[in-house]
Protein backbone atom coordinates (compact mmCIF):
# COMPACT_ATOMS: atom_id res chain seq x y z
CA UNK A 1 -49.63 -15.64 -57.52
CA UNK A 2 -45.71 -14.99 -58.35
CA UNK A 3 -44.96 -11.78 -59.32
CA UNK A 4 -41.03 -10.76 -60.54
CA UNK A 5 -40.72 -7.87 -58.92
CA UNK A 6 -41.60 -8.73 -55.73
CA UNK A 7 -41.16 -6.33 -52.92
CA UNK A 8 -42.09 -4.99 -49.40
CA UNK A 9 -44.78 -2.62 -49.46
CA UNK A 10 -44.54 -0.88 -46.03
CA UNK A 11 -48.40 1.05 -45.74
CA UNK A 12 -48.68 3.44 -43.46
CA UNK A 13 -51.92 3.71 -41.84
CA UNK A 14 -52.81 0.40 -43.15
CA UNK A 15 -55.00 -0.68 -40.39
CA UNK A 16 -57.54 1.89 -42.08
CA UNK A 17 -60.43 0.83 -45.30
CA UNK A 18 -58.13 2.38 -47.78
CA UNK A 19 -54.33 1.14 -46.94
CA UNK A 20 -55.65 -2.61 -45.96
CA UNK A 21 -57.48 -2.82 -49.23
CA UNK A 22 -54.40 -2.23 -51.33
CA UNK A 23 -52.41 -4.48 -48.81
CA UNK A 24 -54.83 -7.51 -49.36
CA UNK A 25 -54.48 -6.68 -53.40
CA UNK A 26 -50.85 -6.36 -53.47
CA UNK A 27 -50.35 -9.38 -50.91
CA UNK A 28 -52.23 -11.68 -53.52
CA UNK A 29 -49.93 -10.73 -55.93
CA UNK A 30 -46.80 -11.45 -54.15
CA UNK A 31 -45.61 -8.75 -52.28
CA UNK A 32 -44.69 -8.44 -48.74
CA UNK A 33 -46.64 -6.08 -47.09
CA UNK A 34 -46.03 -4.62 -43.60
CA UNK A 35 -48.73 -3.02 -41.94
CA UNK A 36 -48.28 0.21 -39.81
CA UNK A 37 -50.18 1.76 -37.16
CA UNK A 38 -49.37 4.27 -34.73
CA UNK A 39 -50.74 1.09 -31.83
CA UNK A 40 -48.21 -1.78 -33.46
CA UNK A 41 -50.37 -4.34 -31.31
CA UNK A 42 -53.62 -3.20 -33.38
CA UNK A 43 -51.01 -3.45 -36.39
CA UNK A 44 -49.85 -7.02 -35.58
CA UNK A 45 -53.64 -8.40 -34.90
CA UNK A 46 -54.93 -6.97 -38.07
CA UNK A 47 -52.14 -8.43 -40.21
CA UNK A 48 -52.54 -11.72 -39.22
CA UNK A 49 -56.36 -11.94 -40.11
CA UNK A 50 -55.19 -10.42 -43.36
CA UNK A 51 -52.40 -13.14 -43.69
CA UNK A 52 -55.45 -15.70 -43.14
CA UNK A 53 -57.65 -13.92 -45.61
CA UNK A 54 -55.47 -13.78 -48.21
CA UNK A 55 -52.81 -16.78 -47.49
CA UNK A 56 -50.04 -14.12 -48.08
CA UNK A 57 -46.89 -12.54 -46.42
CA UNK A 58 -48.42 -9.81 -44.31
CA UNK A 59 -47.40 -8.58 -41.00
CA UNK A 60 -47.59 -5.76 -38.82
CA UNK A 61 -45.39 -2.89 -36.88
CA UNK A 62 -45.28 0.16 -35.49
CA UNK A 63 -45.54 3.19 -38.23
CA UNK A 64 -41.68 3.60 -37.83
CA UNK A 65 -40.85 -0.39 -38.21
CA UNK A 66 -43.05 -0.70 -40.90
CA UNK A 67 -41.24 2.97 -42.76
CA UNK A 68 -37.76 1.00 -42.04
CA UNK A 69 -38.48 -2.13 -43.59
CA UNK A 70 -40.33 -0.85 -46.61
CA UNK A 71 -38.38 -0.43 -50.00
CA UNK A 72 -41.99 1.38 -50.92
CA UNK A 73 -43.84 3.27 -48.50
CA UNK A 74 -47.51 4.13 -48.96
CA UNK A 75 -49.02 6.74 -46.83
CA UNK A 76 -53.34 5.84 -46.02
CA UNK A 77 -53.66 8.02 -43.02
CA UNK A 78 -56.53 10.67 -42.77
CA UNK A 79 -55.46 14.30 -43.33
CA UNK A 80 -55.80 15.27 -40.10
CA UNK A 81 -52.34 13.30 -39.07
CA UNK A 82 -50.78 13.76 -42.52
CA UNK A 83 -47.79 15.66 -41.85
CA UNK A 84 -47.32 14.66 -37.97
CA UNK A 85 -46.78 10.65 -39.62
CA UNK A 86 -44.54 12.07 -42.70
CA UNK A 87 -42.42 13.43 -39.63
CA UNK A 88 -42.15 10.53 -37.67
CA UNK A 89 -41.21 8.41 -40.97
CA UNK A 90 -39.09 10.81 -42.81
CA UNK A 91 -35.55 9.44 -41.20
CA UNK A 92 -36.66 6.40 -43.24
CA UNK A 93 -37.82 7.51 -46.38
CA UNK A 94 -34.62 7.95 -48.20
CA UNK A 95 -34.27 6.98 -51.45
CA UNK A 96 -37.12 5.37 -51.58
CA UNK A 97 -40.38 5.90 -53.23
CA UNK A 98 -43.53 7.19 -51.21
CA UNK A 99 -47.27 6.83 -52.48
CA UNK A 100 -49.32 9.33 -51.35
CA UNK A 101 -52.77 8.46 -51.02
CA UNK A 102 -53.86 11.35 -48.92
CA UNK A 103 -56.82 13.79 -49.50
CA UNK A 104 -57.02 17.35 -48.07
CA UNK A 105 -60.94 16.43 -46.87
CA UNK A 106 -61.80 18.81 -44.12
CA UNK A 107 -65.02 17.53 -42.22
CA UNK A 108 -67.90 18.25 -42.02
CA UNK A 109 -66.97 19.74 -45.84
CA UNK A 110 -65.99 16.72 -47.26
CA UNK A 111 -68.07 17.04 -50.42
CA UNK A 112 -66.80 20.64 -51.26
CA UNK A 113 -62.82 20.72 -52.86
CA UNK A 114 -60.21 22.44 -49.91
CA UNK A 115 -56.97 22.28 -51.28
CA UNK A 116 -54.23 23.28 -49.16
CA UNK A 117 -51.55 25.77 -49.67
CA UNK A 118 -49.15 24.14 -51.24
CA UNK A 119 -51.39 23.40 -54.38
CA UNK A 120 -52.04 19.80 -53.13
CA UNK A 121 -51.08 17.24 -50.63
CA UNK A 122 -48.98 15.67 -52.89
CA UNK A 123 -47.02 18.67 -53.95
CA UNK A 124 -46.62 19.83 -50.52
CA UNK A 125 -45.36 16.68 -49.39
CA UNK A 126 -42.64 16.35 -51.88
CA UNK A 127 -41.74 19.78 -51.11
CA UNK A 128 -41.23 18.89 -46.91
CA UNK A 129 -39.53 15.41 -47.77
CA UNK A 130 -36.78 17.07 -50.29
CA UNK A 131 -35.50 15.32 -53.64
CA UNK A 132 -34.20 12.35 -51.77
CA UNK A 133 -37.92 10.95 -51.67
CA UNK A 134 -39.73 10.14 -54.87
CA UNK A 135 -43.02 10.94 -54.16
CA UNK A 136 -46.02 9.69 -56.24
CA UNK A 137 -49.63 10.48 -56.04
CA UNK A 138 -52.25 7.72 -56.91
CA UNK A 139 -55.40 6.04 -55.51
CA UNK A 140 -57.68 8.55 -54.26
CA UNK A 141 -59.92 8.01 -56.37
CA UNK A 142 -60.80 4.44 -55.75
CA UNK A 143 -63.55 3.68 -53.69
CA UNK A 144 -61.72 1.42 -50.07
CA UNK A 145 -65.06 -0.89 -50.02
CA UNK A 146 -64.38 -1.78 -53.61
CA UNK A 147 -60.22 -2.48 -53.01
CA UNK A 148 -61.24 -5.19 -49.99
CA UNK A 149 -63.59 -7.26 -52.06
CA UNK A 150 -61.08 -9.07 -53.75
CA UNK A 151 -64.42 -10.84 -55.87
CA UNK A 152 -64.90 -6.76 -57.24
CA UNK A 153 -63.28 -5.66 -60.37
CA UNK A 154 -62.38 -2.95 -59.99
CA UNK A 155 -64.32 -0.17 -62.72
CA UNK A 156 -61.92 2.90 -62.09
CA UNK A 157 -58.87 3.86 -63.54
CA UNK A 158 -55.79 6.07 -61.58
CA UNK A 159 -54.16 8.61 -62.08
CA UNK A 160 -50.46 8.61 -61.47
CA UNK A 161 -48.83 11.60 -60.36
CA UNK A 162 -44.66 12.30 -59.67
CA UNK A 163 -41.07 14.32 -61.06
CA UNK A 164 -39.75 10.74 -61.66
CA UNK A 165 -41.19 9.11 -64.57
CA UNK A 166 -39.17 5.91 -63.45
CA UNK A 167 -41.16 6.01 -60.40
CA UNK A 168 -44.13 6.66 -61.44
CA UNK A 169 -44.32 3.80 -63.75
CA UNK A 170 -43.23 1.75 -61.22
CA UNK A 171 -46.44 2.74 -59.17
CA UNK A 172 -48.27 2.02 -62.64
CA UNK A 173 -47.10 -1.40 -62.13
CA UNK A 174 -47.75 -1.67 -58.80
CA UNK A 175 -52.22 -0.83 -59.88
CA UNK A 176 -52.06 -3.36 -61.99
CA UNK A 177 -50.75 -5.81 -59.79
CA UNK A 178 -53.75 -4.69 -58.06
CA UNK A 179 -56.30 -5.17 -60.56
CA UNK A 180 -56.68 -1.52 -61.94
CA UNK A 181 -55.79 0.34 -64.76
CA UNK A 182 -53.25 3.08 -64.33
CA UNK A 183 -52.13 6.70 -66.37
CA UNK A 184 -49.53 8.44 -66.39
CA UNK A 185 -50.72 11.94 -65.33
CA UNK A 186 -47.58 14.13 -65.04
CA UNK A 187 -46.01 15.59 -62.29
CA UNK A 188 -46.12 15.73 -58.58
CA UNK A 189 -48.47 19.34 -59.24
CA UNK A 190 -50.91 17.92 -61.20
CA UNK A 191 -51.73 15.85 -58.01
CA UNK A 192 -54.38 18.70 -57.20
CA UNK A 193 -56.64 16.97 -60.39
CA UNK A 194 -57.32 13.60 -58.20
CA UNK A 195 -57.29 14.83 -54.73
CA UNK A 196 -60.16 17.48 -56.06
CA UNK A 197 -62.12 14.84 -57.69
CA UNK A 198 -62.10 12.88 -54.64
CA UNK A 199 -64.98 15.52 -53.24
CA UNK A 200 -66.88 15.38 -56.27
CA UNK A 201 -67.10 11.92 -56.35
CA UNK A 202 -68.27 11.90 -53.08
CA UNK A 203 -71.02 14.40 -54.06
CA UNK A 204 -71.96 12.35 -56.95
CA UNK A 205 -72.07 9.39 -54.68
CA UNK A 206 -74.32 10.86 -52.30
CA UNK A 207 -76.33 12.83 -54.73
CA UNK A 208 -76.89 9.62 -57.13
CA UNK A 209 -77.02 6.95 -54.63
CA UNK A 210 -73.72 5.48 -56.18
CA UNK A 211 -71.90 3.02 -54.15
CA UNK A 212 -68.13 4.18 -55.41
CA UNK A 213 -67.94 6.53 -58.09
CA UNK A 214 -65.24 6.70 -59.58
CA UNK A 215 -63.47 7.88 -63.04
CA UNK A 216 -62.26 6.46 -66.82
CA UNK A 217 -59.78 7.46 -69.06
CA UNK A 218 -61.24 7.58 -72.53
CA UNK A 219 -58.86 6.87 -75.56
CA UNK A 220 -55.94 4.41 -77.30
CA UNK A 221 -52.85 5.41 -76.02
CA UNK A 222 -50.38 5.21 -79.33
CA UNK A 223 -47.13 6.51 -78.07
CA UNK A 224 -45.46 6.36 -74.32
CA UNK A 225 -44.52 10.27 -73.62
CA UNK A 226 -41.21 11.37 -72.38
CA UNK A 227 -42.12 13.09 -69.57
């Protein structure tokens, strides 16, 4: 598949369920990808069985590589080495937009909404890396088994999060290329609205034997907003 706007998607963290899903989508449609790791060798190995999967341009680097070739960076790592990556990458980040994918779940309550400080991970991120990173929040809410099965379709839509509308309908695009359906959900604040329902879906999951909950957007849109 060709795709226009090709680009390199650096994913940080992308040896995990989550980031190598959305590198196997967005691969397939024609974007580099660059895989990151904190172990580059792990990186490299995992990229090329990707590259075989898939038949795409996918390689792999260290988390800092992979943050200096990316023209967008998206951030899969766990919570628990959130901000110690965003450190290591930030020299790198500039200008640039950053997806964050990451959801305050604190083990062993990973069922019950813990939001941190800041409001949300998202918010609090954009607040650490400064105005010169557009940061956008999207994905949590997508179930990682679902994403690597390029055979699923997948049956939940995302909300989009960020200050720059530009951005964020560039992340818009970006879901579709992946095979989902993508909103425009305001700014970088709101991101505490997707990273919550990420723990109730997981109760639901459990609770109703679900294998990847996830949400839908009900309505015609009629009018693009100018926010």
């Amino acid at each position: 598949m060709t795709n226009s706007r090709s680009q390199t998607i650096a994913i940080i963290g992308g040896t995990g369920a989550l980031g190598a899903g959305l590198a196997v989508r967005w691969a397939r449609a024609g974007h580099r990808i660059v895989i990151g790791s904190r172990d580059g060798e792990r990186a490299n190995r995992q990229a090329v069985a990707m590259a075989e999967r898939v038949g795409a341009d996918i390689v792999g680097a260290d988390n800092i590589a992979a943050a200096q070739q990316g023209e967008i960076v998206v951030i899969t790592v766990p919570y628990s080495h959130h901000r110690s990556t965003l450190e290591s990458i930030q020299p790198h980040l500039s200008r640039k937009i950053l997806i964050d994918v990451t959801v305050p779940l604190m083990p062993p309550k990973v069922r019950t909404v813990q939001l941190p400080a800041e409001g949300s991970v998202g918010r609090g991120t954009q607040l650490f890396l400064g105005k010169e990173v557009k940061v956008v929040s999207a994905f949590q809410n997508v179930a990682a088994t679902h994403l690597s099965d390029l055979d699923h379709v997948i049956d939940c839509d995302v909300l989009v999060c960020g200050n720059d509308k530009d951005a964020r309908s560039r992340v818009i695009e970006l879901a579709e290329d992946a095979g989902m359906k993508a909103w425009h959900a305001g700014r970088i604040d709101n991101s505490a609205v997707a990273e919550a329902l990420t723990s109730t879906l997981i109760f639901i999951n459990g609770h109703y034997k679900i294998d990847g909950a996830g949400i839908r957007i009900s309505g015609t849109p009629v009018v693009n907003q100018s926010e």
